[in-house]
Each structure stands twice: as C-alpha cells, then as structure tokens.
C-alpha atoms as a PDB file:
ATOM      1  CA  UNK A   1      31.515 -13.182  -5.588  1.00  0.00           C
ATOM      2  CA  UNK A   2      30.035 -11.306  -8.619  1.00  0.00           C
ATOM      3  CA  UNK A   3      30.695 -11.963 -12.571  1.00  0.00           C
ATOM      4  CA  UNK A   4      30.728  -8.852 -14.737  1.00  0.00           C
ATOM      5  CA  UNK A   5      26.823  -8.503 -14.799  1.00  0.00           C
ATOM      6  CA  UNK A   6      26.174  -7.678 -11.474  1.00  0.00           C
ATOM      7  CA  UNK A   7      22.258  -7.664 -12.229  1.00  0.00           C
ATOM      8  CA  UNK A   8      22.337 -11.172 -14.233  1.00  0.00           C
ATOM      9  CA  UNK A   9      24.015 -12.572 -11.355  1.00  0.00           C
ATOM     10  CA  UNK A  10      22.169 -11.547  -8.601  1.00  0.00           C
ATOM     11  CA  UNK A  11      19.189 -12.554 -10.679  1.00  0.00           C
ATOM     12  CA  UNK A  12      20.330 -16.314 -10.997  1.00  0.00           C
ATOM     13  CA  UNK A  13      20.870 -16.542  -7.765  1.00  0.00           C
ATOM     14  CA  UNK A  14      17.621 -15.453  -6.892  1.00  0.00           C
ATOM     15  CA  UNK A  15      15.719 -18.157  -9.562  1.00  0.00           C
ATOM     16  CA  UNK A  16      17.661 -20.832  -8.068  1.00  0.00           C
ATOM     17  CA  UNK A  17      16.367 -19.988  -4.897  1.00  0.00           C
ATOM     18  CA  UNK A  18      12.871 -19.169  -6.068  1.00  0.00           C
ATOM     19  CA  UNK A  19      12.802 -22.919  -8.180  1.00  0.00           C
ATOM     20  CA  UNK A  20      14.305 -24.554  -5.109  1.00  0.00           C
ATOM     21  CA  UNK A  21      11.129 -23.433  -3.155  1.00  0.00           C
ATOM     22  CA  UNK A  22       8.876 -24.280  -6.171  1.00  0.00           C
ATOM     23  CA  UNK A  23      10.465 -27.708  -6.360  1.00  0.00           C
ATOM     24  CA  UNK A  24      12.084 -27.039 -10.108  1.00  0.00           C
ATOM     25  CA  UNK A  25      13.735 -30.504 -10.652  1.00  0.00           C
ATOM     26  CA  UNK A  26       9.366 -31.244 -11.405  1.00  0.00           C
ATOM     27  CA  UNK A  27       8.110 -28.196 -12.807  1.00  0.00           C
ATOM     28  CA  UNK A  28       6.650 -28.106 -15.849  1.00  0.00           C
ATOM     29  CA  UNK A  29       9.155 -26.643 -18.736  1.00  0.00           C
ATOM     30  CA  UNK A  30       6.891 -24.051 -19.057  1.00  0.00           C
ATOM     31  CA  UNK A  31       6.626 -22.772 -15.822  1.00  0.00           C
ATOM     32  CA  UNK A  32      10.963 -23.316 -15.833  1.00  0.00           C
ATOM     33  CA  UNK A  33      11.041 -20.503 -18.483  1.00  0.00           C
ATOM     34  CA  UNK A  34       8.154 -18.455 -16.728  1.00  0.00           C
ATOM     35  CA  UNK A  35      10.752 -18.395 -13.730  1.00  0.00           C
ATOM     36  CA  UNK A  36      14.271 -17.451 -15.796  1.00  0.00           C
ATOM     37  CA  UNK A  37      12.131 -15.143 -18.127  1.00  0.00           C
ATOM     38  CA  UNK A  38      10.281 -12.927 -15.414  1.00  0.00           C
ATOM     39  CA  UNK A  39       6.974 -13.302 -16.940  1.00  0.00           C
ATOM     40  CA  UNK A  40       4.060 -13.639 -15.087  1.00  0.00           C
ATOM     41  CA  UNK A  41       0.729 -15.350 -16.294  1.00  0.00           C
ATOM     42  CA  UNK A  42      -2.019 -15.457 -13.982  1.00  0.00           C
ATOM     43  CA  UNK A  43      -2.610 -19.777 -12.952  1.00  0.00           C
ATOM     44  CA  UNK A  44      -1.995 -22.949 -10.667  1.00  0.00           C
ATOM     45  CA  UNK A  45       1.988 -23.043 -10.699  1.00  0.00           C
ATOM     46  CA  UNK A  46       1.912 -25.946  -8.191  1.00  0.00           C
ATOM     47  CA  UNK A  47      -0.663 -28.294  -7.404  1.00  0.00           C
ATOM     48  CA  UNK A  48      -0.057 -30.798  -4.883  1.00  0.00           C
ATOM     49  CA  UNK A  49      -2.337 -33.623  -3.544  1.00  0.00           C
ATOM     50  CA  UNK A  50      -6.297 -32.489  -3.212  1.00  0.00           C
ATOM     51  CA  UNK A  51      -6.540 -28.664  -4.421  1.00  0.00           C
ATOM     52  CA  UNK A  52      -9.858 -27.991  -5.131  1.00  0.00           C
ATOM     53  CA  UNK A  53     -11.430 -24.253  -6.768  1.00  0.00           C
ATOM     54  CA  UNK A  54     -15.070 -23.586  -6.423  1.00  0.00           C
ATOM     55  CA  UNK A  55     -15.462 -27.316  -5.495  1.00  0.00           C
ATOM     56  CA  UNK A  56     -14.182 -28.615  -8.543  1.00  0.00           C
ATOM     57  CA  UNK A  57     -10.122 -30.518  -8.765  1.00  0.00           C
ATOM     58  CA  UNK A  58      -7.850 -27.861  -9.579  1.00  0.00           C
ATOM     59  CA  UNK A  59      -5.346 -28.635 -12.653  1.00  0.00           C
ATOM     60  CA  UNK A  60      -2.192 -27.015 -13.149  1.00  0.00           C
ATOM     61  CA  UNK A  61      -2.228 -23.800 -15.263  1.00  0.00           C
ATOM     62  CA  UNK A  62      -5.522 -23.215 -14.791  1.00  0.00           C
ATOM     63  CA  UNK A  63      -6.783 -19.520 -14.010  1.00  0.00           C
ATOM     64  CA  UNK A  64      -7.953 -18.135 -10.508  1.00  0.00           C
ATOM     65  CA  UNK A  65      -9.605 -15.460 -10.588  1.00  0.00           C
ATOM     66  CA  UNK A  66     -11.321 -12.727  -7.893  1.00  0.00           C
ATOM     67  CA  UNK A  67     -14.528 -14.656  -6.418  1.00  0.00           C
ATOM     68  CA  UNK A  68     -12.871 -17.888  -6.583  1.00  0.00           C
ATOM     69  CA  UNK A  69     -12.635 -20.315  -3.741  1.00  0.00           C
ATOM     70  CA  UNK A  70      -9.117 -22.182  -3.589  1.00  0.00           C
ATOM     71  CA  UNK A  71      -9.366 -25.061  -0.630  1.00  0.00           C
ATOM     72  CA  UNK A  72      -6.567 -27.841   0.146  1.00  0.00           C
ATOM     73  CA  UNK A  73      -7.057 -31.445   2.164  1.00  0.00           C
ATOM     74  CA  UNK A  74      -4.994 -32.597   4.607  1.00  0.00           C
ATOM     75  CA  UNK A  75      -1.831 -33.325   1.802  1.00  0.00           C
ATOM     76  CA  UNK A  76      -2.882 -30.530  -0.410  1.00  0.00           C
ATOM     77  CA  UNK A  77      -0.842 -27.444  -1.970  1.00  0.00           C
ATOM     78  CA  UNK A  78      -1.574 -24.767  -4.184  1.00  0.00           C
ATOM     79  CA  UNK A  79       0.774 -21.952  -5.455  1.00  0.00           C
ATOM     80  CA  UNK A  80      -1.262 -19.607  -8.244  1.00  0.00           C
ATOM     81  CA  UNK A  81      -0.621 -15.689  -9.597  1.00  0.00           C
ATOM     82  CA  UNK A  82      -3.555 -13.504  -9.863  1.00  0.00           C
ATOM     83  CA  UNK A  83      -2.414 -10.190 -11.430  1.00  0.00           C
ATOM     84  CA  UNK A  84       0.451  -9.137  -9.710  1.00  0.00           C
ATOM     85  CA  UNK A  85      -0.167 -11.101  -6.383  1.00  0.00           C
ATOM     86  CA  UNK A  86       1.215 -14.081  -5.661  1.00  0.00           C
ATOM     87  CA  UNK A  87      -0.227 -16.895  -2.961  1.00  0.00           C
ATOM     88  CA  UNK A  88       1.246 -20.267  -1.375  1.00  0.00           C
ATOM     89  CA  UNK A  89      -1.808 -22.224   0.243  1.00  0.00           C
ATOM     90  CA  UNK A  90      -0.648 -25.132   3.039  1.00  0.00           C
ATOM     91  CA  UNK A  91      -2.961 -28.055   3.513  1.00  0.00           C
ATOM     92  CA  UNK A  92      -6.458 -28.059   4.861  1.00  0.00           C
ATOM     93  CA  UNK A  93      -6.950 -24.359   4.138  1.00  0.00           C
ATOM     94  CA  UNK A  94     -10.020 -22.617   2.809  1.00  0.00           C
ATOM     95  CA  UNK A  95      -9.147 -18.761   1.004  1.00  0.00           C
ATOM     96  CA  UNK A  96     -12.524 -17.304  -0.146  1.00  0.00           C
ATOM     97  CA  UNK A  97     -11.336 -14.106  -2.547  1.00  0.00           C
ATOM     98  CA  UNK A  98     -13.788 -11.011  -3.453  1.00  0.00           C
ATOM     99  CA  UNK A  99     -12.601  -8.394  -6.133  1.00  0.00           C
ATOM    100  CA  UNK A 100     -12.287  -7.909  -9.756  1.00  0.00           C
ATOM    101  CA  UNK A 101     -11.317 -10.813 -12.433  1.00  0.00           C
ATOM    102  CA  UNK A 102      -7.805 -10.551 -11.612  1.00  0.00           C
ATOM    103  CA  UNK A 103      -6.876  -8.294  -8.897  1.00  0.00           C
ATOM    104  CA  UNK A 104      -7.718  -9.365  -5.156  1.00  0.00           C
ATOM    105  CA  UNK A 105      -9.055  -6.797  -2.849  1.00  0.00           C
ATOM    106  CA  UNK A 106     -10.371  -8.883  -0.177  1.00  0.00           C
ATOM    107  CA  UNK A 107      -9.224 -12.735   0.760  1.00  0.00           C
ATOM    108  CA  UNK A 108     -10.601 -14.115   3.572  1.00  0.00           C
ATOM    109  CA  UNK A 109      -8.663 -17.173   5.228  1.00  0.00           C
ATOM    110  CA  UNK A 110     -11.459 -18.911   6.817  1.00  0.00           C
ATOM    111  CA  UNK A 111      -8.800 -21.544   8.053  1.00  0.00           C
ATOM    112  CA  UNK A 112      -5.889 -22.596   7.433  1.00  0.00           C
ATOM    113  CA  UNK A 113      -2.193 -21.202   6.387  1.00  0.00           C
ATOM    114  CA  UNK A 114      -1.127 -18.602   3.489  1.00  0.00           C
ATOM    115  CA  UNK A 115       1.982 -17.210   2.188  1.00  0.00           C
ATOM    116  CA  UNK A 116       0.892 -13.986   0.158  1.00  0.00           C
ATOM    117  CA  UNK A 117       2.674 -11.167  -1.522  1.00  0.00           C
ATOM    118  CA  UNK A 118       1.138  -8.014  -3.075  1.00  0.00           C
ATOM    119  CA  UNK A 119       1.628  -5.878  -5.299  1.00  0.00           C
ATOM    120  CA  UNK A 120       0.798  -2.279  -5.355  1.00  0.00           C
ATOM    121  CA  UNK A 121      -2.876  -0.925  -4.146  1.00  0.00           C
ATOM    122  CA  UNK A 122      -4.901  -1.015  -0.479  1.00  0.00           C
ATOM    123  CA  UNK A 123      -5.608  -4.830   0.468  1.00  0.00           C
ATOM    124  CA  UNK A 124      -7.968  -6.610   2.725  1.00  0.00           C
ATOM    125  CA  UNK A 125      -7.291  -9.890   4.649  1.00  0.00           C
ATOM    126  CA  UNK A 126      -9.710 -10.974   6.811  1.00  0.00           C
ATOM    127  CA  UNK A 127     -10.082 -14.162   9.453  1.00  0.00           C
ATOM    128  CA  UNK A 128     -11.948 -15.276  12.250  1.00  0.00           C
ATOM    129  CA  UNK A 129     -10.338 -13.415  14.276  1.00  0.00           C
ATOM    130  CA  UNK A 130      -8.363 -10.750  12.781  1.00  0.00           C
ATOM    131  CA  UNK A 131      -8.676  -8.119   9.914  1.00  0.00           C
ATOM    132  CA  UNK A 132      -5.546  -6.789   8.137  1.00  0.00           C
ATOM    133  CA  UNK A 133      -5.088  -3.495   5.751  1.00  0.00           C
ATOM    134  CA  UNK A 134      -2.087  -3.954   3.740  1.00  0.00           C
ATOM    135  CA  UNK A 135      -0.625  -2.165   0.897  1.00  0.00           C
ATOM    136  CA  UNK A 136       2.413  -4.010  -1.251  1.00  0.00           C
ATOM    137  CA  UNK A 137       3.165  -6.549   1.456  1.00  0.00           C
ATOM    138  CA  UNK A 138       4.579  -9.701   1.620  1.00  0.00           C
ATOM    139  CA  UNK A 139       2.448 -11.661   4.528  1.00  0.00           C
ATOM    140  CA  UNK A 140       2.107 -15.266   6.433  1.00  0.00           C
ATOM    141  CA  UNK A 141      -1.099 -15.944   8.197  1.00  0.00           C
ATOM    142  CA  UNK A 142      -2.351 -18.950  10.017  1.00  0.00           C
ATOM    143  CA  UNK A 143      -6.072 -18.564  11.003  1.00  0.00           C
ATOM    144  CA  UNK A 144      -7.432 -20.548  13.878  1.00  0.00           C
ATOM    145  CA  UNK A 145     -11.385 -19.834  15.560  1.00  0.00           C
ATOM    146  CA  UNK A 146      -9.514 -18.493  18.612  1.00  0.00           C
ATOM    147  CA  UNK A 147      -6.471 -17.157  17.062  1.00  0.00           C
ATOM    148  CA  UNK A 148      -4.764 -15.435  14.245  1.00  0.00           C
ATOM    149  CA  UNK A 149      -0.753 -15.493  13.363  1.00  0.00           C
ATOM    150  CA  UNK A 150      -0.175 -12.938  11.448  1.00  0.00           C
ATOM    151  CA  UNK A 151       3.725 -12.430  10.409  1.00  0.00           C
ATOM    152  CA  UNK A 152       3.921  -9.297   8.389  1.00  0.00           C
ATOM    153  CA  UNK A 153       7.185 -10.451   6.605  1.00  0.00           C
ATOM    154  CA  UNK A 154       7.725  -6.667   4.934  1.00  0.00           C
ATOM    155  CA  UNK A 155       5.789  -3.645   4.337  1.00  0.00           C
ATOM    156  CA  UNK A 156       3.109  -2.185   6.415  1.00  0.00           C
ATOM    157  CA  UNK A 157      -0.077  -3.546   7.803  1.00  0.00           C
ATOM    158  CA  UNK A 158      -2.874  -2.260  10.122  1.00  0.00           C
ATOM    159  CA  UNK A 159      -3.883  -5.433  12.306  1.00  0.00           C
ATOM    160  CA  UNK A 160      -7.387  -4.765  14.007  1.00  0.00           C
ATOM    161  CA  UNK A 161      -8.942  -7.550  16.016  1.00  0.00           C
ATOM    162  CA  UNK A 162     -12.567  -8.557  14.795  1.00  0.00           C
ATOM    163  CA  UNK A 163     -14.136  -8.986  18.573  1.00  0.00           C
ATOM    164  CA  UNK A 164     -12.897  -5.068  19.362  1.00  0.00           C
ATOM    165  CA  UNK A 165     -12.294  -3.223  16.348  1.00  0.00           C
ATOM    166  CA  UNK A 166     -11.083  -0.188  18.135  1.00  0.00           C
ATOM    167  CA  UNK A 167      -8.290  -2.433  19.127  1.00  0.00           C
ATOM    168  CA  UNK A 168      -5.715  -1.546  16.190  1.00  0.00           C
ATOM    169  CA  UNK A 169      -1.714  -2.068  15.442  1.00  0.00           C
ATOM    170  CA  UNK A 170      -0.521  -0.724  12.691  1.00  0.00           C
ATOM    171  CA  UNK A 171       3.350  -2.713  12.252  1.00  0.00           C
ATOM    172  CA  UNK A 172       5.784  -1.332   9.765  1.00  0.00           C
ATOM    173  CA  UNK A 173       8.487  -4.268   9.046  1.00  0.00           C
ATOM    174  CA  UNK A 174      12.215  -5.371   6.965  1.00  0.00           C
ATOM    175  CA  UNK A 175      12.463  -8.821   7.387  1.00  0.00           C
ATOM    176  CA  UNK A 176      10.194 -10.784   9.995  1.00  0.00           C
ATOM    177  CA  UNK A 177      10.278  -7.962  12.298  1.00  0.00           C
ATOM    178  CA  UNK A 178       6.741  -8.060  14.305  1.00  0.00           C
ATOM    179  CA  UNK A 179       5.150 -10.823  14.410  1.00  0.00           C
ATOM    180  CA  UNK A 180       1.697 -11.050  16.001  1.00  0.00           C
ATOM    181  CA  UNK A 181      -1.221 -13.386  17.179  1.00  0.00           C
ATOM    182  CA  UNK A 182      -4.558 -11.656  17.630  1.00  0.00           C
ATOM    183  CA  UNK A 183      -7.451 -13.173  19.395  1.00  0.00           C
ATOM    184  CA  UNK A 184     -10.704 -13.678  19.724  1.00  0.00           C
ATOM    185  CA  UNK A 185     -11.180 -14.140  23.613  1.00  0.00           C
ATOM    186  CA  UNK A 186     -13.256 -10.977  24.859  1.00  0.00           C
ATOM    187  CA  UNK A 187     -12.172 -12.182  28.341  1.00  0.00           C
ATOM    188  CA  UNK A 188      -8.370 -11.532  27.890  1.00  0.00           C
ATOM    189  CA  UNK A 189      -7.295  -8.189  28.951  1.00  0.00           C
ATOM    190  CA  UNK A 190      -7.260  -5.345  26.109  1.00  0.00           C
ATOM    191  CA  UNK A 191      -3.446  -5.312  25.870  1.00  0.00           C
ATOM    192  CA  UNK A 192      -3.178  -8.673  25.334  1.00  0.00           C
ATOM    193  CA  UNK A 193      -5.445  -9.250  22.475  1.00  0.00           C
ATOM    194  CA  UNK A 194      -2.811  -8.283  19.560  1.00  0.00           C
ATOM    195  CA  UNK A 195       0.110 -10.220  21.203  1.00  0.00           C
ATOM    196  CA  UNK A 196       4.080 -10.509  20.511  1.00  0.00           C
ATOM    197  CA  UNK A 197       4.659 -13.767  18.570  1.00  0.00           C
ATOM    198  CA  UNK A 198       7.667 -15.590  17.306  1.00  0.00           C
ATOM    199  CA  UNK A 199       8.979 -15.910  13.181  1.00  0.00           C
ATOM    200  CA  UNK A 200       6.872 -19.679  12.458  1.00  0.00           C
ATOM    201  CA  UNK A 201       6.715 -21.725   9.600  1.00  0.00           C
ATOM    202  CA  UNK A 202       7.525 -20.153   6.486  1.00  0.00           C
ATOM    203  CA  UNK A 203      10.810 -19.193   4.675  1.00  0.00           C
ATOM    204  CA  UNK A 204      12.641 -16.382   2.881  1.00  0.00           C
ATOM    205  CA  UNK A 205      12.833 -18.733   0.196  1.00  0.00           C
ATOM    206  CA  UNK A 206       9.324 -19.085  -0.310  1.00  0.00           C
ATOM    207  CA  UNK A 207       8.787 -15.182  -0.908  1.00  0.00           C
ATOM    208  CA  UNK A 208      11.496 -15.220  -3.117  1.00  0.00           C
ATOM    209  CA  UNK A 209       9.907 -17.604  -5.298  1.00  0.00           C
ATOM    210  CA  UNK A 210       6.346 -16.136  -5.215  1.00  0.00           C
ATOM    211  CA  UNK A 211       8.173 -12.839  -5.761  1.00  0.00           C
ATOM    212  CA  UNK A 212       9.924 -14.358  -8.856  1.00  0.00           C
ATOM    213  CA  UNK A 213       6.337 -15.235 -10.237  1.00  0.00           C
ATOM    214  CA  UNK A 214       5.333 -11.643 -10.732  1.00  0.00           C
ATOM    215  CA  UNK A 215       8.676 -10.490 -11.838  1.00  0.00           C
ATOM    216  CA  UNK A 216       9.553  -8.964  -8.416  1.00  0.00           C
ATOM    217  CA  UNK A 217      12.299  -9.197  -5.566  1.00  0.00           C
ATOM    218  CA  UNK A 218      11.582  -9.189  -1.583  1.00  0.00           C
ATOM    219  CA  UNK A 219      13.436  -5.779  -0.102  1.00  0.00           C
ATOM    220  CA  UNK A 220      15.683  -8.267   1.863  1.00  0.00           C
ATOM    221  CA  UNK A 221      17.394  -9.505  -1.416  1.00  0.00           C
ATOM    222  CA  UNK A 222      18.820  -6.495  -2.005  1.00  0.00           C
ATOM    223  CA  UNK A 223      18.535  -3.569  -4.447  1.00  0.00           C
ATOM    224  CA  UNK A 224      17.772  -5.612  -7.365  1.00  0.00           C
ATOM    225  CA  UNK A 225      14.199  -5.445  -9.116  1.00  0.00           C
ATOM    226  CA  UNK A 226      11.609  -3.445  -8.475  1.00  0.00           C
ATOM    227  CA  UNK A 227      10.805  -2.117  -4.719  1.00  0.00           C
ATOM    228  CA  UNK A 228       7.398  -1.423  -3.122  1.00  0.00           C
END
C-alpha cells in the first residue's frame, strides 16, 4: 500500500529497514538524522565491543580513511563510510585498506568477515586465497587460509584464485545469485577451485542500511534512488 508520495514512502520504508539493521532504538541522534536525511559523512557509525584502527580503540564518529587498518576481537563490530563506500566488519576480522584519503581502491581481508558496498569506480579485494575486481558492487566475503566465500550480492565481479591466477570467473548477479568459495589447495582439480556455494550469513537488510549511509538503494529495492 502506497500514500500519495510514492518516493517518500518507499523511502521510509527503506530507513526503517536500514535503522533496524543498524540497531536505531541506540544510535546516536546524530547518526538517526544522518539516516532520514540521506547524508553521508565519512566515520565509525557502529562500534561494538573491541574495534580497534591502526592499533589504537576505535570511537564512534571517528574518520577512516585509505591506509587505515580496522580489526575486531572475538565480540567486536564496526560499521564506517569512507567516501561513497560503505563496510560492516564481523568479529575477529582484520581489513588492511590501500588508496587515497577517502576512496578505497584496494582492501585486503586478511581474515575474517565483511559486508561491503561500492560506489562507482574499478575496486580491488584481495584475501588469502582469492582476488576480486569489482566495480559498484555490493559484496560479502569470509576469508579463511584455505578458503574464500565470496557472495557477490549485485553487480559484477571478476573472481581469480591467488594459487592459479589464470583461473578466472567473472559472475554478473541481482540478488544473491552466484555465490562462490575459491581455494587455495593446488591439489584440487582446476574446475573445482572457484566452487558453487550457498547464500550464508548476511542479510538484505544489512545492504540496505549500508546503502542508506551513502544515500543509495540496493537494485533489489526497487527503482527508487540512484542505480549503479
């Protein structure tokens, strides 16, 4: 059911879903208004249990910027913008990042989990086991020694696995369409090295909120707010 503002309804709905991921009932005011306004500062929009950056404990609102290194413990969680990008890091992960003040060209998830989305402009995410090209993508990766999960959750991305980097994918995806593990076992046969794998642990909910952070919409939601 729709009021007489299409847009302004669809965009409600959206912000509830996107502060229901966030947990909004204990965000900050400001970050409340960051969420119904469509703004998008670059900082720490979540911080939960031990979040540190370059070493140091992280503090909510504070900047992260390309060269940083954003780690969690075993309870920790860290949501941040940096330019138009948008990241969700689980507990006991370790993102290294490598590009310009605020715009990401390389993150490398040394271990660990990540929800990212992108905005416009070539990407580089690398693990121990996998490399992936995107370009305005919304991705989930879990990075293991022996394994990579790699869900691209829409837009493209060129999967290569580090151990033979002839071996390429490139997957083209709507909504959770090809989900992947690559690995790092130069025993397995070739075929089997960039694998089928099944939707895991992450939500549409969570891209819609890290979406809402830079002002965006997921291509699922519909035809509201800017597209990729």
């Amino acid at each position: 059911m729709k009021g007489s503002d299409g847009t302004g309804w669809a965009r409600r709905r959206l912000l509830l879903r996107a502060g229901a991921a966030l947990g909004a009932g204990s965000l900050p005011l400001a970050v409340q208004k960051v969420l119904a306004s469509g703004e998008r500062p670059p900082g720490l929009y979540r911080v939960e249990g031990e979040v540190r950056i370059n070493g140091a404990p992280a503090a909510l609102g504070q900047r992260v910027r390309a060269g940083d290194i954003v780690e969690t413990g075993p309870r920790g969680q860290a949501v941040f913008v940096v330019g138009r990008d948008a990241f969700l890091v689980r507990p006991e992960s370790r993102v290294e990042t490598a590009g310009r003040e605020l715009y990401i060209d390389v993150l490398r998830l040394a271990t660990g989990k990540i929800v990212s989305v992108f905005g416009n402009g070539a990407r580089r995410i690398e693990t121990p086991t996998a490399t992936i090209g995107i370009r305005g993508t919304g991705i989930y990766i879990e990075a293991e020694t022996v394994r990579t999960y790699v869900c691209t959750c829409y837009g493209v991305a060129e999967l290569q696995a580090r151990e033979r980097p002839e071996l390429r994918e490139t997957v083209t995806t709507t909504r959770h369409d090809q989900p992947r593990y690559i690995y790092a076992d130069r025993t397995m046969p070739v075929g089997e090295m960039i694998g089928k794998a099944p939707v895991i642990n992450h939500t549409d909910e969570e891209l819609v909120m890290l979406e809402a952070l830079v002002g965006r919409t997921p291509p699922f939601v519909g035809s509201r707010g800017p597209r990729y």
